[in-house]
C-alpha atoms as a PDB file:
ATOM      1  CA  UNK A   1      21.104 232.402  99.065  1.00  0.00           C
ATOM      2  CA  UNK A   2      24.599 231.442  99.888  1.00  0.00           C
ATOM      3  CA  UNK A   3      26.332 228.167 100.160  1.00  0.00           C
ATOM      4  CA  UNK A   4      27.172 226.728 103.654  1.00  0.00           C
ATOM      5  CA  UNK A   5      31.135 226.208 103.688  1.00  0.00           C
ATOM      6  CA  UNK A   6      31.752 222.315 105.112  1.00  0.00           C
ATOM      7  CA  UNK A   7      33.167 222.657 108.490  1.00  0.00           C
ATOM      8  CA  UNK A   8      35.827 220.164 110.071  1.00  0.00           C
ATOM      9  CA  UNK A   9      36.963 219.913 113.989  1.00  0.00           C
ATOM     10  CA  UNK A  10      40.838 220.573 114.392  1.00  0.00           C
ATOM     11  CA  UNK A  11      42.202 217.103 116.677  1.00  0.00           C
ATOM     12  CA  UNK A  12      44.908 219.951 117.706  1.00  0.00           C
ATOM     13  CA  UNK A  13      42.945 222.828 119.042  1.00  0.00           C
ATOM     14  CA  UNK A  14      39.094 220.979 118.674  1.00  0.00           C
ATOM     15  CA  UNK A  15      38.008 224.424 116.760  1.00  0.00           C
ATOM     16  CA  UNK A  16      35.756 224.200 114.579  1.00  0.00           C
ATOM     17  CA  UNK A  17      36.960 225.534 110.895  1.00  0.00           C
ATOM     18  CA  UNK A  18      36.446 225.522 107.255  1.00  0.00           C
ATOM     19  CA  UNK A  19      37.370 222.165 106.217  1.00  0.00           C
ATOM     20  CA  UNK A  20      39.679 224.142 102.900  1.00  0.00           C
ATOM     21  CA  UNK A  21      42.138 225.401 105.810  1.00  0.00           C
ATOM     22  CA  UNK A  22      42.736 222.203 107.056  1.00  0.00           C
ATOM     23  CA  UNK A  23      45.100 219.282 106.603  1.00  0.00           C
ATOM     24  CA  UNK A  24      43.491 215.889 106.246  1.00  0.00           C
ATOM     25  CA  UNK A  25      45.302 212.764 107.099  1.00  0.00           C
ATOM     26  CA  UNK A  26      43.495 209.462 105.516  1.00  0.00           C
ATOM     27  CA  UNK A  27      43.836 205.684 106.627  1.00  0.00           C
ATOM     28  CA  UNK A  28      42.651 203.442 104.464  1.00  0.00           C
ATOM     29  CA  UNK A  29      42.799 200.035 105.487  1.00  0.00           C
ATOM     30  CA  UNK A  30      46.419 200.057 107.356  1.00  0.00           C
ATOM     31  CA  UNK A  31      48.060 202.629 104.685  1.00  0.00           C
ATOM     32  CA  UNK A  32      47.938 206.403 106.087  1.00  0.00           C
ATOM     33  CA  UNK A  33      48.673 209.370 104.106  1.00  0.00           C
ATOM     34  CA  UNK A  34      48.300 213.108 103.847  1.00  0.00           C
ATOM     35  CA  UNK A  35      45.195 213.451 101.573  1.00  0.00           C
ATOM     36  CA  UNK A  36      46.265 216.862  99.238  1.00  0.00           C
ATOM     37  CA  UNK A  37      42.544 216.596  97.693  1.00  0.00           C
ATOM     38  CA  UNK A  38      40.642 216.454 100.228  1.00  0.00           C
ATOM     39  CA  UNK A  39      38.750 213.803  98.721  1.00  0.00           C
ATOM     40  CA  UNK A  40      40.076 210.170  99.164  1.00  0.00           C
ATOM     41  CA  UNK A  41      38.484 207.277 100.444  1.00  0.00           C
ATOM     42  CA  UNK A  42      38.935 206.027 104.194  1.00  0.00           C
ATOM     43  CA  UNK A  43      38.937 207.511 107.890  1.00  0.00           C
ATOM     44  CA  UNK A  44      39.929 211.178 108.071  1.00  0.00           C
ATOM     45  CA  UNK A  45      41.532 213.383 110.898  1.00  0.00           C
ATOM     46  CA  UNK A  46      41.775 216.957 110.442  1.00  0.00           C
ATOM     47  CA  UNK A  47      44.463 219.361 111.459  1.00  0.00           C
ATOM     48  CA  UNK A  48      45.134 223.170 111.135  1.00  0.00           C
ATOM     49  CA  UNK A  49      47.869 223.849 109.131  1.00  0.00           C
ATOM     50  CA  UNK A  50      50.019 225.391 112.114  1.00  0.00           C
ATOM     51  CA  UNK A  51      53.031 223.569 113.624  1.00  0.00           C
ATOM     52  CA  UNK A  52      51.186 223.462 117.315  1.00  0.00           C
ATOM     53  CA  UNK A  53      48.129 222.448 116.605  1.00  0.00           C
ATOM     54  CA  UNK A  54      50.417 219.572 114.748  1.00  0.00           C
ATOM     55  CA  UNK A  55      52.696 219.019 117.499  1.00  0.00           C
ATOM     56  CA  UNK A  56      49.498 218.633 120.274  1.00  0.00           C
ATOM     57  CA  UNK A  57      47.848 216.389 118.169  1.00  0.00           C
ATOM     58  CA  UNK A  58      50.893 213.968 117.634  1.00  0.00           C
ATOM     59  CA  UNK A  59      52.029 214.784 121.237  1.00  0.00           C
ATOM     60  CA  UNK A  60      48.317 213.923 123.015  1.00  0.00           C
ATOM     61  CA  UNK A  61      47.841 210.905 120.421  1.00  0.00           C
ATOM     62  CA  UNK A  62      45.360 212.577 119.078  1.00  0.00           C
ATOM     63  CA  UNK A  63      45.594 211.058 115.732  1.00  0.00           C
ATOM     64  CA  UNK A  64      46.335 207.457 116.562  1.00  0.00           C
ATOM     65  CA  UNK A  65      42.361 207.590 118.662  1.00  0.00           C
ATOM     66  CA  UNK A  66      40.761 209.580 115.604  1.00  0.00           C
ATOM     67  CA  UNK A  67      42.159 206.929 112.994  1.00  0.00           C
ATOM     68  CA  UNK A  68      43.002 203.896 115.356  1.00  0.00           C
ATOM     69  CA  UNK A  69      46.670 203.691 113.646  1.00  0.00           C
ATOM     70  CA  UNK A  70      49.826 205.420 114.800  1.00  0.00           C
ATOM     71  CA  UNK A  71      51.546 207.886 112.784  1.00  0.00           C
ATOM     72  CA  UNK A  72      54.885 206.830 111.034  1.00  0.00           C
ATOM     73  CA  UNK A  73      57.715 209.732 111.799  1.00  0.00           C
ATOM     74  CA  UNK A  74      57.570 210.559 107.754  1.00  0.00           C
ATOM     75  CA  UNK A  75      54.067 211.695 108.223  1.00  0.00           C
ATOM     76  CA  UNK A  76      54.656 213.631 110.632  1.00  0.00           C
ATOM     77  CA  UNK A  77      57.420 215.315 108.805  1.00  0.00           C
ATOM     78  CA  UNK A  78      55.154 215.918 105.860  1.00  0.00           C
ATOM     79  CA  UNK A  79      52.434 217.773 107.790  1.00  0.00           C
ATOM     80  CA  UNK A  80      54.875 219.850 108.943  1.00  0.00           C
ATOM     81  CA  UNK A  81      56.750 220.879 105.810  1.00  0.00           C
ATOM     82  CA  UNK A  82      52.619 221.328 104.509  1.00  0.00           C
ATOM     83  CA  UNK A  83      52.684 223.958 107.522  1.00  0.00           C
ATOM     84  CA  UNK A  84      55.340 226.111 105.603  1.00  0.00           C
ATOM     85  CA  UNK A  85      56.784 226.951 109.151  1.00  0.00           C
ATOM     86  CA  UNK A  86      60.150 226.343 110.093  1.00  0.00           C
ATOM     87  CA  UNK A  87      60.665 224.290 113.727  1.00  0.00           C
END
């Protein structure tokens, strides 16, 4: 029998996809941050680690209705350097 893989919808493309390729971004009370582990406590928002899925999200607000707080320019820098693509 084989384990069912978790499964997180992209706020860039709304694909479904397995929740390890995925960036999260975490607010918990008015502090947001990239969450590396996957784990931390608070609101999540997932993103594909590709610079347009990043740019439509931020672009379309995507992330400011998923988490109800708008995204600081620095985090925004950070998922993209997480991306490993250049601009």
């Amino acid at each position: 029998m084989t384990k069912n893989k978790p499964e997180r919808k992209c706020v860039g493309c709304n694909e479904m996809k397995e929740k390890s390729s995925l960036i999260r971004i975490v607010r918990q009370d008015e502090r947001v941050f990239v969450d590396t582990t996957g784990k931390a406590n608070g609101r999540g928002a997932y993103v594909c680690k590709s610079c347009d899925c990043i740019k439509k999200a931020v672009k379309q607000n995507r992330f400011e209705k998923a988490l109800g707080v708008k995204l600081t320019e620095q985090i925004c820098e950070q998922l993209t350097a997480l991306t490993g693509e250049s601009e």
